[in-house]
N, C-alpha and C. Protein backbone atom coordinates (compact mmCIF):
# COMPACT_ATOMS: atom_id res chain seq x y z
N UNK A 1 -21.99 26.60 -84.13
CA UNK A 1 -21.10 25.94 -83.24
C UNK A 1 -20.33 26.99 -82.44
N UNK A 2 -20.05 26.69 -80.99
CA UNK A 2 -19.62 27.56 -80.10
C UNK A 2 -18.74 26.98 -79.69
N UNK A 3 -16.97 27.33 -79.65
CA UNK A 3 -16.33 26.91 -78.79
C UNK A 3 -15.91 27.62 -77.86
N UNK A 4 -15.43 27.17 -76.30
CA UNK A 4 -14.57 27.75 -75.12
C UNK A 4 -13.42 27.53 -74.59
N UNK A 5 -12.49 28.02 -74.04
CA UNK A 5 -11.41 27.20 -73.59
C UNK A 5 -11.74 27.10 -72.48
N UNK A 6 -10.74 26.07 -71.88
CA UNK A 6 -11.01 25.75 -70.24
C UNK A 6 -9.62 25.35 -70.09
N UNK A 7 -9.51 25.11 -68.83
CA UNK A 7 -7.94 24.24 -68.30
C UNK A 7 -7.64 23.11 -68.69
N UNK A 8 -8.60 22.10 -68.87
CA UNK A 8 -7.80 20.92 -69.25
C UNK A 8 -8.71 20.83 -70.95
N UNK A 9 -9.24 21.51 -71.70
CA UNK A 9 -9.36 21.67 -72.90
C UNK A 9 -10.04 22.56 -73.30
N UNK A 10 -11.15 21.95 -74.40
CA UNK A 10 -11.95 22.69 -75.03
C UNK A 10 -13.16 22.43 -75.10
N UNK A 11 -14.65 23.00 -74.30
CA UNK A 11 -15.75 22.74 -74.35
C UNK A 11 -16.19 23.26 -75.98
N UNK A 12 -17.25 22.22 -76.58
CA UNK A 12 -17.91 22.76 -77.81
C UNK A 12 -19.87 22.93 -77.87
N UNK A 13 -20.52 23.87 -78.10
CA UNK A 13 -22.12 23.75 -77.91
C UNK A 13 -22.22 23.54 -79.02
N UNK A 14 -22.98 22.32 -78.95
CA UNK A 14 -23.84 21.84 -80.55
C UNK A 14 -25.13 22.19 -80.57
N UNK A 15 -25.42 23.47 -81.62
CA UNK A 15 -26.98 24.22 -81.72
C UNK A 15 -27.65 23.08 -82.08
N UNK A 16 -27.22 22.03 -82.55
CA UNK A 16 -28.46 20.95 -83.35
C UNK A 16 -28.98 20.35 -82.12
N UNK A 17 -28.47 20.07 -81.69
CA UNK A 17 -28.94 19.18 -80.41
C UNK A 17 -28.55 20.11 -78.97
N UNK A 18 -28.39 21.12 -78.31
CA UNK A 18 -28.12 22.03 -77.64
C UNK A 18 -27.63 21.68 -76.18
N UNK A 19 -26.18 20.79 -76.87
CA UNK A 19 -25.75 20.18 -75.91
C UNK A 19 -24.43 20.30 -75.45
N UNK A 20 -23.16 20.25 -74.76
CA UNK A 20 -22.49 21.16 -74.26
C UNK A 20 -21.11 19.56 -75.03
N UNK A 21 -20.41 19.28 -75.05
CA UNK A 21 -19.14 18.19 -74.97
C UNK A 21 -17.76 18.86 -74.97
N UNK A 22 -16.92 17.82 -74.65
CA UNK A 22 -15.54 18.71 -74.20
C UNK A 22 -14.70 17.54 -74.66
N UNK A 23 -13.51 18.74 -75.48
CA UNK A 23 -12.95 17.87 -76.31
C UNK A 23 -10.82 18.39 -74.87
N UNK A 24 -10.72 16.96 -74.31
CA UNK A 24 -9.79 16.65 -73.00
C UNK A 24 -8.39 16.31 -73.23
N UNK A 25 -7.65 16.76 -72.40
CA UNK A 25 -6.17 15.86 -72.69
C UNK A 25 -6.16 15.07 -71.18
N UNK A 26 -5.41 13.98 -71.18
CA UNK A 26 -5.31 13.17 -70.19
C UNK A 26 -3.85 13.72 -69.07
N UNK A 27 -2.90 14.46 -69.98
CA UNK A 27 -2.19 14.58 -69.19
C UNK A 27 -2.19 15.51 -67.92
N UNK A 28 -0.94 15.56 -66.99
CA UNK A 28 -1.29 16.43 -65.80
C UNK A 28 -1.18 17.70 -65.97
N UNK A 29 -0.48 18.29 -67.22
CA UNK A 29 -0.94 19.65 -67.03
C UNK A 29 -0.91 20.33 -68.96
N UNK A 30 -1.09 19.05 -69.20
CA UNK A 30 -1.74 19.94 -70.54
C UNK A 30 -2.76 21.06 -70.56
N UNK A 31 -2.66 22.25 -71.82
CA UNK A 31 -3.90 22.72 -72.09
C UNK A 31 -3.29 22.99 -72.92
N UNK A 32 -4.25 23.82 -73.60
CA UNK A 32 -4.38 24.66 -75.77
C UNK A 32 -3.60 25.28 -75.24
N UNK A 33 -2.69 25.98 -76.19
CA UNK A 33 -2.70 27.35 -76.14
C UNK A 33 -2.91 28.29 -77.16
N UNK A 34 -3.71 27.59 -78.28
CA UNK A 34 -4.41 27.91 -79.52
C UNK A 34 -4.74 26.99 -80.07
N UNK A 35 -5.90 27.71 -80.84
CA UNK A 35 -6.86 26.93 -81.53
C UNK A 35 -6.87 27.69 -83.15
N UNK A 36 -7.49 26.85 -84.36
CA UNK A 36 -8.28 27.18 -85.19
C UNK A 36 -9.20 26.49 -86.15
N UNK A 37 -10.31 27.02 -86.52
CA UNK A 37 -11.29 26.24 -86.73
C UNK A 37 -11.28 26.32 -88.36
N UNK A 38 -11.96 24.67 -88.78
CA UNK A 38 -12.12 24.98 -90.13
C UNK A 38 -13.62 24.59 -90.62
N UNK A 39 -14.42 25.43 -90.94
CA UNK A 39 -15.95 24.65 -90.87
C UNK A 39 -16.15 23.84 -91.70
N UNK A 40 -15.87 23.86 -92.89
CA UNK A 40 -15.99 22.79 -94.19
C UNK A 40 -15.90 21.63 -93.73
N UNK A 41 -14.57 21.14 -93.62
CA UNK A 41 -14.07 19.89 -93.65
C UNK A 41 -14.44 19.76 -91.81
N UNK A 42 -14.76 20.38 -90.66
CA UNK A 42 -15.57 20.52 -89.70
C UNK A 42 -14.38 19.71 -88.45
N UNK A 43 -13.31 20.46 -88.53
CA UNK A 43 -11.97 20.48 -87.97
C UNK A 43 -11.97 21.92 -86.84
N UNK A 44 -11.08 21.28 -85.86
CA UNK A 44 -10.80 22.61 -84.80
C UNK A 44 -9.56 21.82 -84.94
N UNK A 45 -8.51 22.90 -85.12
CA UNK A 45 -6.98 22.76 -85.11
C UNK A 45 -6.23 23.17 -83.34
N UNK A 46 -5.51 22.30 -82.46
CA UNK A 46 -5.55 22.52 -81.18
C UNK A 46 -4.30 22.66 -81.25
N UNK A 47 -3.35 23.66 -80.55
CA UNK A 47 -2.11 23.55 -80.46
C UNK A 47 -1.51 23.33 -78.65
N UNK A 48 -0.22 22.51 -78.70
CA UNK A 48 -0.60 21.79 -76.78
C UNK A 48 1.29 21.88 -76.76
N UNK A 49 1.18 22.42 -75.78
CA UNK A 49 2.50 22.63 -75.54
C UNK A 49 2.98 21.09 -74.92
N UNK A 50 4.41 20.62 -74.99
CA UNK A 50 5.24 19.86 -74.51
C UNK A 50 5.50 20.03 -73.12
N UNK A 51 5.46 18.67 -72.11
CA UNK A 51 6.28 19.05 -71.28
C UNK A 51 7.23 18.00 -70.77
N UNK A 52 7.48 18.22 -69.61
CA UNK A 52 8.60 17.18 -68.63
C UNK A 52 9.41 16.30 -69.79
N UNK A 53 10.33 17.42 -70.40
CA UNK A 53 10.69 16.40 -71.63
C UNK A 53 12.14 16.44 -71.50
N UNK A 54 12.37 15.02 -71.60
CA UNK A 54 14.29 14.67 -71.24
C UNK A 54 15.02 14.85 -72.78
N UNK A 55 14.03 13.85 -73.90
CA UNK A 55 14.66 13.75 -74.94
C UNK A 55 13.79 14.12 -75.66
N UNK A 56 14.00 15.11 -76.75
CA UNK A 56 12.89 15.10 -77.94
C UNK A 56 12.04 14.74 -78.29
N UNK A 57 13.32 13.74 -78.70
CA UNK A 57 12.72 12.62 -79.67
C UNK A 57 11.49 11.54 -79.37
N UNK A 58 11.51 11.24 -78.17
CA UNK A 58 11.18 10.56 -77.46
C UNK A 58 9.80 10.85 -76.25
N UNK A 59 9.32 12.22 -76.78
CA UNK A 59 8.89 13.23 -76.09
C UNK A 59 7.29 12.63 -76.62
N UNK A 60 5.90 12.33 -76.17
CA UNK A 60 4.61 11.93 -76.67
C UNK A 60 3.70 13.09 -75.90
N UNK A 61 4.42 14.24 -75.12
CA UNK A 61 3.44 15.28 -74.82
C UNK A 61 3.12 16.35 -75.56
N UNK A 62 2.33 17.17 -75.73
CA UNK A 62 2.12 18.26 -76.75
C UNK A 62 1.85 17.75 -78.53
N UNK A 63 2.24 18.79 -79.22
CA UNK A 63 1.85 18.36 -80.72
C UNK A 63 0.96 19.24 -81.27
N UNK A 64 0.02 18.42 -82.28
CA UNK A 64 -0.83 18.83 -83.00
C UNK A 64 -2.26 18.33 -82.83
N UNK A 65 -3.04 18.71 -82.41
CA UNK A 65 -4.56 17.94 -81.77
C UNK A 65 -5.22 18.48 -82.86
N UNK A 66 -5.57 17.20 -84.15
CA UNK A 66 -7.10 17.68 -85.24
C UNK A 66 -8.31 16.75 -84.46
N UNK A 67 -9.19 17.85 -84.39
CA UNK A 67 -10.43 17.32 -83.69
C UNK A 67 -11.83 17.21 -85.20
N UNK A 68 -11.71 16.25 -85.28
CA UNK A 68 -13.21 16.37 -86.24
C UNK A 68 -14.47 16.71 -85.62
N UNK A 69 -15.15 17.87 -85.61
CA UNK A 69 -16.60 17.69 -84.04
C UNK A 69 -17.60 17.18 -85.12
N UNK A 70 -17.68 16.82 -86.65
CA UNK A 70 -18.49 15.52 -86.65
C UNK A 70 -18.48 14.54 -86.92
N UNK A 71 -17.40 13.92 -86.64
CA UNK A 71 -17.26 12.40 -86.28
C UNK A 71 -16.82 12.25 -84.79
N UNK A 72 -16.76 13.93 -84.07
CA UNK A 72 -16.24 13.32 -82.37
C UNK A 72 -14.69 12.64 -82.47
N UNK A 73 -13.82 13.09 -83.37
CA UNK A 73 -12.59 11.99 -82.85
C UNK A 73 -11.59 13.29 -83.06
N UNK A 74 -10.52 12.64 -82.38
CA UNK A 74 -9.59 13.50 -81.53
C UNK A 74 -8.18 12.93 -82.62
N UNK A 75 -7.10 13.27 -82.93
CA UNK A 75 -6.08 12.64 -83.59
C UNK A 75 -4.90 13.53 -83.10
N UNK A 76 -3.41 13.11 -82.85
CA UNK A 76 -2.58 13.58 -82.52
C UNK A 76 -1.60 13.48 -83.26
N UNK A 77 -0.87 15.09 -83.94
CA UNK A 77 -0.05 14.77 -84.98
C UNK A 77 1.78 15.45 -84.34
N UNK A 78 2.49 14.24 -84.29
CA UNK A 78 3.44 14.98 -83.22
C UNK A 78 5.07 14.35 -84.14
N UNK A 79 5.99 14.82 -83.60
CA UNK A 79 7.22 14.65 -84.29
C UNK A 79 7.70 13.08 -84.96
N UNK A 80 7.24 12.40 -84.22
CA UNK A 80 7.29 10.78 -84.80
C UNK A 80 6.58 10.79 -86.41
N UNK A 81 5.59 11.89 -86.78
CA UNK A 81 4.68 11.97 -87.93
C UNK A 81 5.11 12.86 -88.76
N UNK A 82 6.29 13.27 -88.34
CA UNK A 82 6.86 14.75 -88.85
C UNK A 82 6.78 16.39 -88.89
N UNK A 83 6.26 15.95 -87.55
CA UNK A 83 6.00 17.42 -87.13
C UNK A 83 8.02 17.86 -86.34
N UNK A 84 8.65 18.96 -86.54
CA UNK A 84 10.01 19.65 -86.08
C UNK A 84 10.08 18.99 -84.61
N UNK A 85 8.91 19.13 -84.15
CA UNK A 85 9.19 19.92 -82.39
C UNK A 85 7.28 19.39 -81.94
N UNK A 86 7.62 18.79 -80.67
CA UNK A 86 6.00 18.67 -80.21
C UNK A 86 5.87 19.78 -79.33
N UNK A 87 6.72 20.98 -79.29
CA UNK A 87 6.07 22.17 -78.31
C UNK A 87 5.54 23.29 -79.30
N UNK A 88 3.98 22.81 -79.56
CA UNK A 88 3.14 23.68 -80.58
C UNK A 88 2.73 24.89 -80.04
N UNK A 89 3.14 26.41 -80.21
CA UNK A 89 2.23 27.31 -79.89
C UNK A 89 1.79 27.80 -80.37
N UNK A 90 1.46 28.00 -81.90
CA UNK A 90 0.46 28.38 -82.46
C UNK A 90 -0.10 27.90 -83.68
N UNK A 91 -1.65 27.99 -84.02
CA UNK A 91 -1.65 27.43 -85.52
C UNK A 91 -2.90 28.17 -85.97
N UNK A 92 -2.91 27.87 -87.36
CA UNK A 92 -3.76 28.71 -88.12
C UNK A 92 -4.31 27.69 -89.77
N UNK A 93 -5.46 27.97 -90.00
CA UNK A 93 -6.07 27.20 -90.95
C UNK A 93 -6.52 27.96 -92.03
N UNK A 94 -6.56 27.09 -93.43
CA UNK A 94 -6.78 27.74 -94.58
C UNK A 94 -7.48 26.72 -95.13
N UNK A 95 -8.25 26.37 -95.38
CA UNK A 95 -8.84 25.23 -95.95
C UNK A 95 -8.13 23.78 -95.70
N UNK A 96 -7.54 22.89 -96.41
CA UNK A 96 -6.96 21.65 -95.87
C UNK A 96 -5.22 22.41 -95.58
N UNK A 97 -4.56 23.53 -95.59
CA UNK A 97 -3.77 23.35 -94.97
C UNK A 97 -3.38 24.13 -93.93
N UNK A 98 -2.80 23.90 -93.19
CA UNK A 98 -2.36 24.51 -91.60
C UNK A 98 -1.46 25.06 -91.34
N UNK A 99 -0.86 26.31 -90.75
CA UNK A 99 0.57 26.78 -90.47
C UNK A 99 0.41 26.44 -89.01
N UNK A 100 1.90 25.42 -88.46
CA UNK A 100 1.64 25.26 -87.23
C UNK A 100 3.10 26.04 -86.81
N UNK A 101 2.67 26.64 -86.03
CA UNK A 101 4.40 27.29 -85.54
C UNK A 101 4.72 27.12 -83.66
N UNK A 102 5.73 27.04 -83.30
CA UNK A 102 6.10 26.27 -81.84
C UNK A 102 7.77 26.69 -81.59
N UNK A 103 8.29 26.20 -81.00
CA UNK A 103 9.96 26.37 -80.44
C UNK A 103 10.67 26.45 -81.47
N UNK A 104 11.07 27.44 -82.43
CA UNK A 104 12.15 27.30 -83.38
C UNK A 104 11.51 27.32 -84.36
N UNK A 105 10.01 27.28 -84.90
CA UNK A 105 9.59 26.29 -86.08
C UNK A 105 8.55 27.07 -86.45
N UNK A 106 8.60 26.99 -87.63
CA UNK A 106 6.85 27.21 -88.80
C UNK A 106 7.11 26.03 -89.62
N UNK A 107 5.86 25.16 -89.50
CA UNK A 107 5.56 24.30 -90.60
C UNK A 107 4.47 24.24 -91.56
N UNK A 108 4.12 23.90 -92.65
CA UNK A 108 2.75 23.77 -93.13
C UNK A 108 2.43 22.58 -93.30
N UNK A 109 1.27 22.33 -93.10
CA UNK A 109 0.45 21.07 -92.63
C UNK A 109 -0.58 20.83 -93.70
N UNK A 110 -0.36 19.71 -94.50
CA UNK A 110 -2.21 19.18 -95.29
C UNK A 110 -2.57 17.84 -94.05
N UNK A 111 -3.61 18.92 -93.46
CA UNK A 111 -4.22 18.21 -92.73
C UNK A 111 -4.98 17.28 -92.77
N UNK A 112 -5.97 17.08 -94.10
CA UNK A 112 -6.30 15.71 -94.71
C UNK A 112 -5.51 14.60 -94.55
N UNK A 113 -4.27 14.96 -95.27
CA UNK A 113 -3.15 13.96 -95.26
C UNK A 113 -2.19 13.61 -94.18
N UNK A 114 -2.71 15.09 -92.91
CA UNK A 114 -1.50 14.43 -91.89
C UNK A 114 0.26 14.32 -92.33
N UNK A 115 0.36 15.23 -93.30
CA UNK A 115 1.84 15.45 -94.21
C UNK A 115 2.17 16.82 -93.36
N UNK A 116 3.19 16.82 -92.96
CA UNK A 116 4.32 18.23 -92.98
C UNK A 116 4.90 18.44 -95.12
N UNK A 117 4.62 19.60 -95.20
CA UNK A 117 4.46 20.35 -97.00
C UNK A 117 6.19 20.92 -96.83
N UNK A 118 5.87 21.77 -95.53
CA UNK A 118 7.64 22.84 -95.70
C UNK A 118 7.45 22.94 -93.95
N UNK A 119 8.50 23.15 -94.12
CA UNK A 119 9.32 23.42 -92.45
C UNK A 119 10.00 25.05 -92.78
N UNK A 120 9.76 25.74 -91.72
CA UNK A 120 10.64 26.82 -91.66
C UNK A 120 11.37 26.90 -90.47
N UNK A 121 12.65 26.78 -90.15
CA UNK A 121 13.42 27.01 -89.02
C UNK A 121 13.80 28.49 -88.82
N UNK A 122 13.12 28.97 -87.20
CA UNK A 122 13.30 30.28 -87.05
C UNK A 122 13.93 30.31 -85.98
N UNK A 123 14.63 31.56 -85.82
CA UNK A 123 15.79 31.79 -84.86
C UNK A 123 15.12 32.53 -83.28
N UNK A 124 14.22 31.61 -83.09
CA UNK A 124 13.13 32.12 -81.77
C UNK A 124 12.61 31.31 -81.09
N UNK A 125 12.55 31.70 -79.63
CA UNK A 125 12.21 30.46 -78.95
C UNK A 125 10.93 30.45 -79.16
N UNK A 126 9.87 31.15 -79.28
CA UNK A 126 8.53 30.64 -79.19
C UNK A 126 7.34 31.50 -80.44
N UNK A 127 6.59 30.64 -81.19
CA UNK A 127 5.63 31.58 -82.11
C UNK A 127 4.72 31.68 -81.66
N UNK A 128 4.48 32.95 -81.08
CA UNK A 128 3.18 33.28 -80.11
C UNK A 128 1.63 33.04 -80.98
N UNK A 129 1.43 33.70 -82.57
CA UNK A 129 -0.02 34.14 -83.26
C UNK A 129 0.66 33.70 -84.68
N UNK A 130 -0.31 33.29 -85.15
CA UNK A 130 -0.06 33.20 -86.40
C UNK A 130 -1.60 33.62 -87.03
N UNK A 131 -1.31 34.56 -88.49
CA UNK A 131 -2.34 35.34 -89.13
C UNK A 131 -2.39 34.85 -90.70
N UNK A 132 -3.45 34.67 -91.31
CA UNK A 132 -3.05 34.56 -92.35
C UNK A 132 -3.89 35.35 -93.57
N UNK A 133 -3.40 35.77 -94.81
CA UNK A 133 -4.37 36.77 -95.62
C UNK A 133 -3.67 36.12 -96.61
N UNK A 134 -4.35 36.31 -97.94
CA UNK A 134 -4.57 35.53 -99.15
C UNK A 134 -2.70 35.63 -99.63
N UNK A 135 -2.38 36.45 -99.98
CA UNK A 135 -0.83 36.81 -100.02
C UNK A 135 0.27 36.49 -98.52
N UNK A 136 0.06 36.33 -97.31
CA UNK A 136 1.15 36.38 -96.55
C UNK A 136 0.77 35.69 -95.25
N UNK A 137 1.77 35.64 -94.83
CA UNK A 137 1.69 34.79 -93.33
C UNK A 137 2.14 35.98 -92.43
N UNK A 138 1.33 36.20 -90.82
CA UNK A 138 2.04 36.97 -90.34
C UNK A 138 2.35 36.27 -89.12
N UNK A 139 3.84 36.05 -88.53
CA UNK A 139 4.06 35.45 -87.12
C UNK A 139 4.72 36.62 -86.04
N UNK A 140 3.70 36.16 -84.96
CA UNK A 140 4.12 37.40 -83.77
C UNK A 140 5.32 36.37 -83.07
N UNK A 141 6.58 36.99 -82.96
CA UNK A 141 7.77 35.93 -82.44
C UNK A 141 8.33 36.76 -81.00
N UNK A 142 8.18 35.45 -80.03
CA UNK A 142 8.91 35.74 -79.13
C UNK A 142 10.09 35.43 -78.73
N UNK A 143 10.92 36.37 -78.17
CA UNK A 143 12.62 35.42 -77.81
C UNK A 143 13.50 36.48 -76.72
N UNK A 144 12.94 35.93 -75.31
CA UNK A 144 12.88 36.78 -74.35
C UNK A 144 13.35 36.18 -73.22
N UNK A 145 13.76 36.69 -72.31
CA UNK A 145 14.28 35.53 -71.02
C UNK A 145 12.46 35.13 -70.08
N UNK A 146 11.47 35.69 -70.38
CA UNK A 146 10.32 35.32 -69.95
C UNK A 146 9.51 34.26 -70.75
N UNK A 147 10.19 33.72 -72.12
CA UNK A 147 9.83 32.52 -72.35
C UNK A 147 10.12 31.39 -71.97
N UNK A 148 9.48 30.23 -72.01
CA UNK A 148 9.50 28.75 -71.41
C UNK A 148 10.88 28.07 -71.92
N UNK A 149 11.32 28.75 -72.61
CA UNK A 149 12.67 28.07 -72.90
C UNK A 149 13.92 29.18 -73.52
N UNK A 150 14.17 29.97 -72.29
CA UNK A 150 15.49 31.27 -72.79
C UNK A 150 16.38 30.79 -73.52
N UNK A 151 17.13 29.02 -72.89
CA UNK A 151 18.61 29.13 -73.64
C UNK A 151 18.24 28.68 -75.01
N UNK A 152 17.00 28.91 -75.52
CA UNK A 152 16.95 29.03 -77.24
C UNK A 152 15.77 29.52 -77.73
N UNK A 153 16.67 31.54 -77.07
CA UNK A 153 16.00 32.71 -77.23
C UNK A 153 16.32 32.72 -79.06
N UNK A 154 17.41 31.96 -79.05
CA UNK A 154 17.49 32.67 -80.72
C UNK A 154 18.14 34.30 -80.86
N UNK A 155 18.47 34.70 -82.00
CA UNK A 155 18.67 35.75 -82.63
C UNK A 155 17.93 36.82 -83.10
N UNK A 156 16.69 36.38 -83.61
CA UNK A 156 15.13 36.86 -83.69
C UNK A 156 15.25 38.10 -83.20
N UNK A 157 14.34 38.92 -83.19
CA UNK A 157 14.28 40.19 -82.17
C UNK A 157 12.13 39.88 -81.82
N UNK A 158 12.32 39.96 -81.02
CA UNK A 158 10.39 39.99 -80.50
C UNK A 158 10.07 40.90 -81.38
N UNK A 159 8.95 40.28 -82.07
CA UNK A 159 8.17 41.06 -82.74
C UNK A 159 6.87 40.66 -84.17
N UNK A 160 6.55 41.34 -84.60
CA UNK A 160 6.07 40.43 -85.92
C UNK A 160 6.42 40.65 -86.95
N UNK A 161 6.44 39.15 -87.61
CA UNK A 161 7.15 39.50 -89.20
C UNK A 161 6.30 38.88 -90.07
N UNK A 162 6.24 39.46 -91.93
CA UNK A 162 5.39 39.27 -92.58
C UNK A 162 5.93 37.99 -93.13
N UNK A 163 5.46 36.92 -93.80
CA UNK A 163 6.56 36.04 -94.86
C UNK A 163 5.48 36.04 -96.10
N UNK A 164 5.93 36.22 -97.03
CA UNK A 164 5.46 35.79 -98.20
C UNK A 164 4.62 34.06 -98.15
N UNK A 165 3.42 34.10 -98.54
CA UNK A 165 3.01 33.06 -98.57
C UNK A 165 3.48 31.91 -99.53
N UNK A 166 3.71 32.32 -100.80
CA UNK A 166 3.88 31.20 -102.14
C UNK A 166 5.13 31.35 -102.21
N UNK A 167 6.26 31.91 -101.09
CA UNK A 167 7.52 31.36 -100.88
C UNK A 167 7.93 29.90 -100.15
N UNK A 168 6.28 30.03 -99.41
CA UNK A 168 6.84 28.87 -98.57
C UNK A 168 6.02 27.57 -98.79
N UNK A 169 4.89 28.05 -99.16
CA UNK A 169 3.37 27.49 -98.88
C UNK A 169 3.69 26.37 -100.67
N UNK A 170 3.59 25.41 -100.66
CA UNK A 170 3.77 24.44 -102.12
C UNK A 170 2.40 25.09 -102.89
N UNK A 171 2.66 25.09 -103.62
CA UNK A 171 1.62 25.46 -104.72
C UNK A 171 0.17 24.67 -105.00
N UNK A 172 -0.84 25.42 -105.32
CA UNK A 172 -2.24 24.44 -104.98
C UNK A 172 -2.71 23.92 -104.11
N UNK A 173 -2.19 24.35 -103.05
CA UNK A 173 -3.23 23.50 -101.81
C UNK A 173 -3.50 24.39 -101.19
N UNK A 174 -4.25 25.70 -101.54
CA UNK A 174 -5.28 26.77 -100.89
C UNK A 174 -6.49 26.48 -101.40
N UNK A 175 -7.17 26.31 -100.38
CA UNK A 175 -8.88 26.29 -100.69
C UNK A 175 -9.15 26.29 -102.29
């Protein structure tokens, strides 16, 4: 399986049948701005920034996009479901669970279940990468007047920081 990005999503090539499909957002200026894939359970994890947003709460742009590519279906997991914040910028996969990190926020995700596990509130406007290795999480943090949202640059300093994984991560739900 081959994926690409594009502007308004994500094209995928299926070697079985050697055929091209594109997984779309409807809105006017959505796109990813990360992805990660999980082959097992046969998930691409999409992260979609928020926009034109008055109230939070109230906010149905951006989020969490789990794409199954074999069943073809698209699902959107956004603050009404318990996700912090629908302005997602980054995420990362470990078997059924997910670190999604965005405006202020690291959360972990059992994506089976569509559950938020732990929330981490960080003092940064935006989580650019998220890495992950058997022991630790690593997040590259930005908090700069060149991010999409300065007046909550946070305290943070730009940069990357390590976190202990089984500080945050609930116990037993790694692969």
């Amino acid at each position: 399986m081959w994926f690409a990005v594009e502007e308004k999503g994500v094209r995928w090539f299926r070697s079985s049948d050697g055929n091209w499909d594109t997984i779309g957002l409807s809105g006017p200026k959505d796109a990813f701005v990360d992805m990660a894939a999980e082959a097992i359970p046969g998930l691409l994890l999409l992260a979609d920034r928020e926009y034109d947003v008055l109230d939070n709460e109230k906010s149905r742009s951006g989020g969490l996009y789990v794409y199954n590519y074999h069943q073809s279906r698209l699902d959107q997991f956004q603050i009404y479901q318990g996700l912090p914040s629908n302005d997602v910028t980054a995420v990362a996969a470990d078997g059924r669970i997910a670190w999604v990190g965005g405006r202020g926020f690291l959360a972990v995700v059992d994506i089976q279940e569509r559950k938020v596990l732990r929330i981490a509130y960080i003092s940064a406007s935006t989580i650019r990468g998220i890495q992950l290795n058997p022991a630790h999480v690593w997040i590259a943090v930005s908090c700069g007047s060149g991010d999409s949202y300065p007046d909550f640059s946070g305290k943070a300093q730009t940069g990357v920081y390590r976190l202990d994984r089984s500080a945050i991560e609930p116990a037993g739900n790694r692969k």
